[in-house]
PDB file of N, CA and C in Angstrom:
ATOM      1  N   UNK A   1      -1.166   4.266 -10.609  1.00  0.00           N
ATOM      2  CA  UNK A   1      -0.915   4.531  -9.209  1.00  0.00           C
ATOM      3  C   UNK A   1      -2.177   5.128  -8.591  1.00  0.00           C
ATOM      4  N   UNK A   2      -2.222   4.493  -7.373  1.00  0.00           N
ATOM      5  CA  UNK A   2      -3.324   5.336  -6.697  1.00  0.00           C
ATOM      6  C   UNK A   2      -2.899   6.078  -5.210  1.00  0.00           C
ATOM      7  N   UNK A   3      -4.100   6.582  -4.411  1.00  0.00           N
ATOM      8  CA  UNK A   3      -3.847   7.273  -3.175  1.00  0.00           C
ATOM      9  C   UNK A   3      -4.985   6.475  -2.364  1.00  0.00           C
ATOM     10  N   UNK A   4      -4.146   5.778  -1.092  1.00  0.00           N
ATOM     11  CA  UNK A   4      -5.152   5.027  -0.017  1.00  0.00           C
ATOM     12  C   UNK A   4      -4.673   5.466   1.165  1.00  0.00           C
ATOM     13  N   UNK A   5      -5.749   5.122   2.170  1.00  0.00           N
ATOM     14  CA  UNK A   5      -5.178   5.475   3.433  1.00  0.00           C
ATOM     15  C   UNK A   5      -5.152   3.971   4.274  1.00  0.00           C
ATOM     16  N   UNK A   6      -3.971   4.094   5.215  1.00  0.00           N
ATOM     17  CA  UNK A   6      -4.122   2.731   5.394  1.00  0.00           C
ATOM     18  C   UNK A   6      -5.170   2.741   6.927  1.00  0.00           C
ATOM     19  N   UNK A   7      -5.893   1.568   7.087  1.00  0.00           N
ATOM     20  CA  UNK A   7      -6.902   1.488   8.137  1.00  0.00           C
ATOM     21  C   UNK A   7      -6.187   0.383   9.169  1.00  0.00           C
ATOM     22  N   UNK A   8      -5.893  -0.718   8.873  1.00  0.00           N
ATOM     23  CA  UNK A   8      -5.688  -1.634   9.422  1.00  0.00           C
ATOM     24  C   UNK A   8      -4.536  -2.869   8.805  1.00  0.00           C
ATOM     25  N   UNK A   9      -4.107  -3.592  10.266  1.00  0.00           N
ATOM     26  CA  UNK A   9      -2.719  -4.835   9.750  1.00  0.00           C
ATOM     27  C   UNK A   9      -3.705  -5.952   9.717  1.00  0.00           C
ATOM     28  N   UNK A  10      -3.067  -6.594   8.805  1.00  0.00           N
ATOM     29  CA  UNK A  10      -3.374  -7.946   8.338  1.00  0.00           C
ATOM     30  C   UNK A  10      -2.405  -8.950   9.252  1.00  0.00           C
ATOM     31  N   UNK A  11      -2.660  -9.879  10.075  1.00  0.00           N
ATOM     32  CA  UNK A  11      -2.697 -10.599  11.010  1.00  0.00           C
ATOM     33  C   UNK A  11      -2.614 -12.141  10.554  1.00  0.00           C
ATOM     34  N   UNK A  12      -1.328 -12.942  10.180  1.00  0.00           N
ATOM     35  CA  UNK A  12      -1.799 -14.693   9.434  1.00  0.00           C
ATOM     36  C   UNK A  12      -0.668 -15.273  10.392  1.00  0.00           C
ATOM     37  N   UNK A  13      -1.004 -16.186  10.843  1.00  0.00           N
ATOM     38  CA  UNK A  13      -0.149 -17.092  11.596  1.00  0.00           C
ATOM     39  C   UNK A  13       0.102 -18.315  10.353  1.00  0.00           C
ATOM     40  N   UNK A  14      -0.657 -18.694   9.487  1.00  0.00           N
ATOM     41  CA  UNK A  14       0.005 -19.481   8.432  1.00  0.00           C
ATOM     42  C   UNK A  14      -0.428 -18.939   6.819  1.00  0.00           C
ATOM     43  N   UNK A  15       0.683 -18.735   6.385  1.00  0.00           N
ATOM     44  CA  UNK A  15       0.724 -17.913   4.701  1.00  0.00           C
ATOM     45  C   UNK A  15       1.519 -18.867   4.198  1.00  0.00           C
ATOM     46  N   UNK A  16       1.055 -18.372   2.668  1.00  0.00           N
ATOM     47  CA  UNK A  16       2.284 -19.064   1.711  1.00  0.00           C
ATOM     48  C   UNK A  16       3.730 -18.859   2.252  1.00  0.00           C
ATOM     49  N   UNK A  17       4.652 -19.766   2.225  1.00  0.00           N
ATOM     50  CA  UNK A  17       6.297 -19.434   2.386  1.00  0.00           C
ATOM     51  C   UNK A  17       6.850 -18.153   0.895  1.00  0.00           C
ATOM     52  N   UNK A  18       6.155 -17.846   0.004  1.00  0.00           N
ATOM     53  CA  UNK A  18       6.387 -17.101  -0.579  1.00  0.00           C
ATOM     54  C   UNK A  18       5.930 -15.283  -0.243  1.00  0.00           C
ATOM     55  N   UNK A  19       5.038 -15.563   0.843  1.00  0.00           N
ATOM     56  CA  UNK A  19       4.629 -14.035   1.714  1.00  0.00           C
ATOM     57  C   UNK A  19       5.359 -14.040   2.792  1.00  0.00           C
ATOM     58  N   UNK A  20       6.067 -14.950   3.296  1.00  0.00           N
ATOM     59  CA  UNK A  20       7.214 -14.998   4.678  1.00  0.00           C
ATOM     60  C   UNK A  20       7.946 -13.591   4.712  1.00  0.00           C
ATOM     61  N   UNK A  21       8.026 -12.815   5.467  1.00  0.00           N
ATOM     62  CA  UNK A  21       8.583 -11.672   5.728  1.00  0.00           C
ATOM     63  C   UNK A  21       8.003 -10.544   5.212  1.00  0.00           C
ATOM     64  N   UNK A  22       7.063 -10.464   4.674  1.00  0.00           N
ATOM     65  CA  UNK A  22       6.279  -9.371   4.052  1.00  0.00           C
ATOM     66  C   UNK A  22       5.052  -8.772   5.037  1.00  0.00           C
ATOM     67  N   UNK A  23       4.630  -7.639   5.215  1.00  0.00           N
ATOM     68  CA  UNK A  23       3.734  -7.285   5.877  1.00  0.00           C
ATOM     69  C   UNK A  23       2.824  -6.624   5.030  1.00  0.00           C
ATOM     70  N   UNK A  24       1.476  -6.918   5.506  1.00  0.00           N
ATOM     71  CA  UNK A  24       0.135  -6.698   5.086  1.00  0.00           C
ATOM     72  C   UNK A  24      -0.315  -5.911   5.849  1.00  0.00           C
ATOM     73  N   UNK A  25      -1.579  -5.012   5.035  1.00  0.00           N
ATOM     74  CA  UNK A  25      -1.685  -3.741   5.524  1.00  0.00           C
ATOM     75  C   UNK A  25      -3.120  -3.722   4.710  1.00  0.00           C
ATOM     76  N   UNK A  26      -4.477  -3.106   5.259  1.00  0.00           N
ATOM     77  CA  UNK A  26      -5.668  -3.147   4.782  1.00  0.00           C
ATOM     78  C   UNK A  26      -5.412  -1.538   4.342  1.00  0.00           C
ATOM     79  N   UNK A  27      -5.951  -0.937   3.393  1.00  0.00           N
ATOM     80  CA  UNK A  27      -5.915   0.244   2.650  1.00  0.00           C
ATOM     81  C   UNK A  27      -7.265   0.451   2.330  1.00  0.00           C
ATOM     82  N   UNK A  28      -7.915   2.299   2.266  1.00  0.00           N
ATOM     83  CA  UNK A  28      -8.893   1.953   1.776  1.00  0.00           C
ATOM     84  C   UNK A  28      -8.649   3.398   0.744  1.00  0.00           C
ATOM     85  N   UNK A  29      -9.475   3.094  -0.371  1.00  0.00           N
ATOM     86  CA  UNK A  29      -8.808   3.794  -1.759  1.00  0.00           C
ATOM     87  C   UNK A  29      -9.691   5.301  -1.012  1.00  0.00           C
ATOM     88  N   UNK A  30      -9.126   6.023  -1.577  1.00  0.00           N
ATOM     89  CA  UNK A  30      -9.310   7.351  -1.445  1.00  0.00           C
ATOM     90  C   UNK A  30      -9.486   8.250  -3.115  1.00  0.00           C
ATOM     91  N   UNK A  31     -10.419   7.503  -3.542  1.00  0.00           N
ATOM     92  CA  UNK A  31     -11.385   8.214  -4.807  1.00  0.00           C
ATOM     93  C   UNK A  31     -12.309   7.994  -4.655  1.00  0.00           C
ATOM     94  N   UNK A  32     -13.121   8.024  -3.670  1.00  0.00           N
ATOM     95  CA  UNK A  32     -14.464   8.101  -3.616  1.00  0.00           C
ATOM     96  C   UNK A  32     -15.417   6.681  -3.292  1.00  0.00           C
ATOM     97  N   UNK A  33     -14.549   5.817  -3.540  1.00  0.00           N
ATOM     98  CA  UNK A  33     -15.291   4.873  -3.487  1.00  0.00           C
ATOM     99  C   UNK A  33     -15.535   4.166  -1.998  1.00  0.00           C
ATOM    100  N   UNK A  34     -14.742   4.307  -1.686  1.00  0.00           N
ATOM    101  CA  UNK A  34     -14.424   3.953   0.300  1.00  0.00           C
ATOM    102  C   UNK A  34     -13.986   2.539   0.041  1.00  0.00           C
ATOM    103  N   UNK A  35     -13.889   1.371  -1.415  1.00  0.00           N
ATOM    104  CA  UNK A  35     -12.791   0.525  -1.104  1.00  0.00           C
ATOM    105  C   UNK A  35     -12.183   0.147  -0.225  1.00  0.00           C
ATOM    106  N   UNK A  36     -12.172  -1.382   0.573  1.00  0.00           N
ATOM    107  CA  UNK A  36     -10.952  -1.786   1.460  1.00  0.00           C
ATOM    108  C   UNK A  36     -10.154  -3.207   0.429  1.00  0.00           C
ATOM    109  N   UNK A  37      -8.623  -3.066   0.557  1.00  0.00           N
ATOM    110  CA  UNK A  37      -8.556  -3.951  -0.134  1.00  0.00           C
ATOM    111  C   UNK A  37      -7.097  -4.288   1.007  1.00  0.00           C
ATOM    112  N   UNK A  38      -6.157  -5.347   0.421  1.00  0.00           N
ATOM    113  CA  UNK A  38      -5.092  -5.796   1.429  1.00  0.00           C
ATOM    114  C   UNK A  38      -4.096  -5.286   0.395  1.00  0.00           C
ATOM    115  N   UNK A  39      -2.912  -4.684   1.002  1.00  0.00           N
ATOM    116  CA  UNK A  39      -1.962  -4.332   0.513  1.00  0.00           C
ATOM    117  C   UNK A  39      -0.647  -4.685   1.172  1.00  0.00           C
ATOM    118  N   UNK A  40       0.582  -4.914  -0.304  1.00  0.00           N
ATOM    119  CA  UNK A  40       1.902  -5.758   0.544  1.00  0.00           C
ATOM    120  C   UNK A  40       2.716  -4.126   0.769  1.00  0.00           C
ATOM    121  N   UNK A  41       3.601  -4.297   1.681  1.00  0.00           N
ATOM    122  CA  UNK A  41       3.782  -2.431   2.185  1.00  0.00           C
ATOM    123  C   UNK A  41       5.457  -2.792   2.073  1.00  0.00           C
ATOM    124  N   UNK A  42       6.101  -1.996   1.205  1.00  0.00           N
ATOM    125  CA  UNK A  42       7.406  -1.685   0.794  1.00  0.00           C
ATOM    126  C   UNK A  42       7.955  -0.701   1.324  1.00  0.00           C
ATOM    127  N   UNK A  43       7.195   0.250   2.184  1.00  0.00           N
ATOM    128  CA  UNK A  43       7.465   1.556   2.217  1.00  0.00           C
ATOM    129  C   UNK A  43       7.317   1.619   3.924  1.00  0.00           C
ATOM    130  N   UNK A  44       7.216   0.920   4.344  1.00  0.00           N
ATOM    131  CA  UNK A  44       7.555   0.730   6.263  1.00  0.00           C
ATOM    132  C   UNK A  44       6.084   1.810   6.838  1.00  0.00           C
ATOM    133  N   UNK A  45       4.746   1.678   5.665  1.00  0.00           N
ATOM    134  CA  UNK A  45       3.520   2.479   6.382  1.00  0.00           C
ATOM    135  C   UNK A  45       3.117   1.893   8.087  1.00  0.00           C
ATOM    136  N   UNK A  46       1.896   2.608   8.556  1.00  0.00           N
ATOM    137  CA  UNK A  46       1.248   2.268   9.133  1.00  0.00           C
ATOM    138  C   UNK A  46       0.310   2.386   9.246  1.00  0.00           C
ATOM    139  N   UNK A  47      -0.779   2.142  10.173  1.00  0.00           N
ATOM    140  CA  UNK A  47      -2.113   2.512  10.289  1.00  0.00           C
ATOM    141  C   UNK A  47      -2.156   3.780  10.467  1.00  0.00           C
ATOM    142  N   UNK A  48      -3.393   5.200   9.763  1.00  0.00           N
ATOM    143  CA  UNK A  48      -3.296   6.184   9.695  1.00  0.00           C
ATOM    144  C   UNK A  48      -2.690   6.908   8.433  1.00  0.00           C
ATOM    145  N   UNK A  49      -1.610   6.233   8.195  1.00  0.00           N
ATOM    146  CA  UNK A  49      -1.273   7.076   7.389  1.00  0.00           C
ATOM    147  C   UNK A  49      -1.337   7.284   5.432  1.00  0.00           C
ATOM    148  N   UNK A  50      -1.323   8.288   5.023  1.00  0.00           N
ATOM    149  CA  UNK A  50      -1.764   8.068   3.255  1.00  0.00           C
ATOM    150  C   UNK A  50      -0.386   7.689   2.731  1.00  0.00           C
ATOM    151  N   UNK A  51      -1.017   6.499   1.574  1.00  0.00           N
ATOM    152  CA  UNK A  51       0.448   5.941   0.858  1.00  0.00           C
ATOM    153  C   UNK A  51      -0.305   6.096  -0.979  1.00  0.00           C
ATOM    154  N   UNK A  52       0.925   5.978  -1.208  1.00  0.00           N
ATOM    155  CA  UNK A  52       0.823   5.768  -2.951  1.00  0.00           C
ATOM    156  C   UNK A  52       0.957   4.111  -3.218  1.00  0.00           C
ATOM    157  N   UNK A  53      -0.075   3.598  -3.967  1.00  0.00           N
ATOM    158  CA  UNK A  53      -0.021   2.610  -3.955  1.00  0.00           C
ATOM    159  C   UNK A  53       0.213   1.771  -5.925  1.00  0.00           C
ATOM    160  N   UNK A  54       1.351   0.936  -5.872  1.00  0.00           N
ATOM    161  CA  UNK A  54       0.985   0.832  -7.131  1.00  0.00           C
ATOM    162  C   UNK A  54       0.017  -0.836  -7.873  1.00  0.00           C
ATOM    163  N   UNK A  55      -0.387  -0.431  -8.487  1.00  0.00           N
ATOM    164  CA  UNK A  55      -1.897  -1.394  -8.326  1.00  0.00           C
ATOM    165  C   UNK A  55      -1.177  -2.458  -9.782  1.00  0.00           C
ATOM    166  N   UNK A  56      -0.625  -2.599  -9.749  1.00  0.00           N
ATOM    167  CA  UNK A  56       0.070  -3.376 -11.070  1.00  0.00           C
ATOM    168  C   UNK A  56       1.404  -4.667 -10.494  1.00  0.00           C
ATOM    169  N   UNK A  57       0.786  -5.554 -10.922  1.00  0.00           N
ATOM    170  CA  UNK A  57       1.728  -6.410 -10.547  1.00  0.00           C
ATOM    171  C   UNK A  57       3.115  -7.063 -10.467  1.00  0.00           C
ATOM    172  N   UNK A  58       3.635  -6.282 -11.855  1.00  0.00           N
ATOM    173  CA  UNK A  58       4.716  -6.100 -12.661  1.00  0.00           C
ATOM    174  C   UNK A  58       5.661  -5.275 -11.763  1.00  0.00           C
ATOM    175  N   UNK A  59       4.629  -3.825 -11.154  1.00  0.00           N
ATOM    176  CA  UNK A  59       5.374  -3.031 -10.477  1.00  0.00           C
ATOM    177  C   UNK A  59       5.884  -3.558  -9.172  1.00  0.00           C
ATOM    178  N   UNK A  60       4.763  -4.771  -8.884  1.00  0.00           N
ATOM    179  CA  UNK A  60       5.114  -5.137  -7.433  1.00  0.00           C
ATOM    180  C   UNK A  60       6.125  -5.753  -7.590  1.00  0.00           C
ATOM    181  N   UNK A  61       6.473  -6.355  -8.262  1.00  0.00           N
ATOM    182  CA  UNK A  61       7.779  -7.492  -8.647  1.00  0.00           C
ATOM    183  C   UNK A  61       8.727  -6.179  -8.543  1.00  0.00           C
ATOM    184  N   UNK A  62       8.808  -5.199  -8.861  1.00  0.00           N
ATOM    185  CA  UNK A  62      10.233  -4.385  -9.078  1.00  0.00           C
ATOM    186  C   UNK A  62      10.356  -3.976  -7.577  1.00  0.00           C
ATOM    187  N   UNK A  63       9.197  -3.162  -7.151  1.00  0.00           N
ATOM    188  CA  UNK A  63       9.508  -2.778  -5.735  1.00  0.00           C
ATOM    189  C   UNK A  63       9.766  -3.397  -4.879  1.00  0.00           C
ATOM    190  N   UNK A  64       9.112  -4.614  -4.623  1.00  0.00           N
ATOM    191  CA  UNK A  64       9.551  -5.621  -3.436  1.00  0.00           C
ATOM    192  C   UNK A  64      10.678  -6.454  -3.723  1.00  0.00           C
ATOM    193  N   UNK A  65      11.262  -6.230  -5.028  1.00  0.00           N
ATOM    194  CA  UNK A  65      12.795  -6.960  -5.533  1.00  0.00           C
ATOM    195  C   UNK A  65      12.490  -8.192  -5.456  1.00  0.00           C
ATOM    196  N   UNK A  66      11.183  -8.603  -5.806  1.00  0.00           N
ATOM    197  CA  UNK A  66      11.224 -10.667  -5.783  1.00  0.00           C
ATOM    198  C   UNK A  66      10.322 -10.548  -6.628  1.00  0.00           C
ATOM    199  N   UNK A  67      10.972 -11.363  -7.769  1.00  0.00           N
ATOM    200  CA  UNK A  67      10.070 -11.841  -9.360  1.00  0.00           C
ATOM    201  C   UNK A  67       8.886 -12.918  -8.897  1.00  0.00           C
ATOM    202  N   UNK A  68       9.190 -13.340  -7.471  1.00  0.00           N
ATOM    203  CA  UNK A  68       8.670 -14.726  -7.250  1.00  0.00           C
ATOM    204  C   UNK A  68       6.776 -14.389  -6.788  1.00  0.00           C
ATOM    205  N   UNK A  69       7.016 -13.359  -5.790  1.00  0.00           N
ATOM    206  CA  UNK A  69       5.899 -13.068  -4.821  1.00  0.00           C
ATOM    207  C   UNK A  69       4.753 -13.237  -5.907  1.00  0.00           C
ATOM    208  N   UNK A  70       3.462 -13.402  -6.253  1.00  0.00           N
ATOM    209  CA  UNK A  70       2.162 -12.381  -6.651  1.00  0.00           C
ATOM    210  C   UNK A  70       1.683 -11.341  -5.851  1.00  0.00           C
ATOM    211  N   UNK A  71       1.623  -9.857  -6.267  1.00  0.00           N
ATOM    212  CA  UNK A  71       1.218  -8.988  -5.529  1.00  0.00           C
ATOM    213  C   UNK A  71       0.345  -8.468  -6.587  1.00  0.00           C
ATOM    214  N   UNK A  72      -1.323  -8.003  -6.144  1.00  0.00           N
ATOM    215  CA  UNK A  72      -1.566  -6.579  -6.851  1.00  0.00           C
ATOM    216  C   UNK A  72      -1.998  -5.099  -6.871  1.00  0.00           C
ATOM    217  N   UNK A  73      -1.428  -5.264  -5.459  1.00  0.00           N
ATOM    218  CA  UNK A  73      -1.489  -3.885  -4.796  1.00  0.00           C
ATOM    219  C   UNK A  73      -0.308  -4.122  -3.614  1.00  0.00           C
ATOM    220  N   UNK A  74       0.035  -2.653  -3.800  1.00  0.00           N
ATOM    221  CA  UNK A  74       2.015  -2.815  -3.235  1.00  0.00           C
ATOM    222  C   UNK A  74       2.239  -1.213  -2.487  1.00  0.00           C
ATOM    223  N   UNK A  75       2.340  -1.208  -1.466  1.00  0.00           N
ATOM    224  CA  UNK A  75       2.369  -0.170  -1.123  1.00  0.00           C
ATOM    225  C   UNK A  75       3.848   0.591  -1.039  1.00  0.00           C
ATOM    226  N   UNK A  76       3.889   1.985  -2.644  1.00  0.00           N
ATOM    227  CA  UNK A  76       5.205   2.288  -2.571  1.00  0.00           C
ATOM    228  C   UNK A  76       5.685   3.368  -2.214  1.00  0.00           C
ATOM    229  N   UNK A  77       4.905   4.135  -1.020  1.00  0.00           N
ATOM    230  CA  UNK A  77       5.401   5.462  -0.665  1.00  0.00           C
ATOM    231  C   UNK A  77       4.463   6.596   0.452  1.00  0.00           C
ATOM    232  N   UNK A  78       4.902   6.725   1.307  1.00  0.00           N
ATOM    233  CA  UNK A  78       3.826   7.321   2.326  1.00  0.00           C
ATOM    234  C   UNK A  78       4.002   8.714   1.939  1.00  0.00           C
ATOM    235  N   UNK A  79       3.009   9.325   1.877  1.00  0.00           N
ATOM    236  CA  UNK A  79       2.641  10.807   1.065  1.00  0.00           C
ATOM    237  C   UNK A  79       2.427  11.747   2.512  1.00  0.00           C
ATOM    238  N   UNK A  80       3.480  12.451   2.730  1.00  0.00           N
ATOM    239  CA  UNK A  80       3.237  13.644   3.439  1.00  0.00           C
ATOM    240  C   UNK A  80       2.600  14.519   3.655  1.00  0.00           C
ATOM    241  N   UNK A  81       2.394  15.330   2.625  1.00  0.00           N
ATOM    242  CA  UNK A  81       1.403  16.282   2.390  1.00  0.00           C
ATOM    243  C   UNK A  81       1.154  16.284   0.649  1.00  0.00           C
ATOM    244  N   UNK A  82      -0.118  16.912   0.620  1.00  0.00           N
ATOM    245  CA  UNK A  82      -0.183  17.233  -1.303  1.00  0.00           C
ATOM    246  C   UNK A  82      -0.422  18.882  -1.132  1.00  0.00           C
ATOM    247  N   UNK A  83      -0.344  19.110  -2.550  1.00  0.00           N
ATOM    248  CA  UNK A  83      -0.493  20.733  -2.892  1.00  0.00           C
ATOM    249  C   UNK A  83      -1.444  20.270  -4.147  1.00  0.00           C
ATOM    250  N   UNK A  84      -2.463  21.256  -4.051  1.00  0.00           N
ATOM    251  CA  UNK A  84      -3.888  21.906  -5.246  1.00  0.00           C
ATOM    252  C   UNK A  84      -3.758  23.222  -5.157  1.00  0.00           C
ATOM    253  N   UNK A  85      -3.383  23.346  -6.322  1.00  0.00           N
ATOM    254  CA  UNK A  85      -2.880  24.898  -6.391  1.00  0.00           C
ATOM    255  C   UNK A  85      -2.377  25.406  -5.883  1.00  0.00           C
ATOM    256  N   UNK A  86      -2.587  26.589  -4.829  1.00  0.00           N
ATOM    257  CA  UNK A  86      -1.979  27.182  -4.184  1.00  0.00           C
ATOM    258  C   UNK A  86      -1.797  26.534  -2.213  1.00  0.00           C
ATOM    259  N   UNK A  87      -2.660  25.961  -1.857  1.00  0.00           N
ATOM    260  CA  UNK A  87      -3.211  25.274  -0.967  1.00  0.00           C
ATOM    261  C   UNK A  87      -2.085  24.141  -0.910  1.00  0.00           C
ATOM    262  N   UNK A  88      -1.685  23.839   0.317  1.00  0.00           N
ATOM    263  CA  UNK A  88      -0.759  22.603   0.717  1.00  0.00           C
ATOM    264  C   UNK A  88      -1.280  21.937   1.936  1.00  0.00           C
ATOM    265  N   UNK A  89      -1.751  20.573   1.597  1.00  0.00           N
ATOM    266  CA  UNK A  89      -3.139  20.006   3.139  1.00  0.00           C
ATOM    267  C   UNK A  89      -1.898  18.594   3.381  1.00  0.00           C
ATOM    268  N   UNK A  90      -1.691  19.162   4.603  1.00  0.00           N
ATOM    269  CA  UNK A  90      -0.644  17.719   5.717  1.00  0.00           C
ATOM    270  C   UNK A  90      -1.030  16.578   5.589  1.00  0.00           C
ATOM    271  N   UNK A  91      -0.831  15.500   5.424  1.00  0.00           N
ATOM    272  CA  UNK A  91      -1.955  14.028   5.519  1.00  0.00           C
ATOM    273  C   UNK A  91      -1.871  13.934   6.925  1.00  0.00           C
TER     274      UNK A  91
END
């Protein structure tokens, strides 16, 4: 699992019929690397905000409930705030 923030929507007037109803979402990883990659969003994100993302494809099949899709980055959870130690920072 990782932590991204999402930047931007992904925009297709023609996709596979196997991405039909799914929304895309550009993420950019938040370890340092500044990464942008496209992510399928399970978790109703938006632009702005930090999600947990799970980067495994297997996982994407469970979260989005379709064995069928290929996903390998799946966005499964918008992260509120974190705590480091004593310290609690809002996203």
């Amino acid at each position: 699992m990782r932590i991204a923030k999402v930047v931007g929507n992904v925009v297709s007037t023609v996709k596979d019929v196997s991405y039909e109803g799914y929304k895309l979402l550009i993420i950019e990883n938040l370890d340092g690397s500044g990464k942008r990659e496209i992510a399928f969003d399970a978790a109703d994100a938006g632009v702005g905000d930090t999600v947990l993302l799970i980067a495994d494809g297997g996982g994407s099949t469970i979260v989005l409930d379709d064995k069928e899709v290929v996903a390998d980055i799946t966005i499964c959870g918008v992260i509120d705030h974190y705590t480091i130690g004593d310290e609690t920072v809002p996203c």
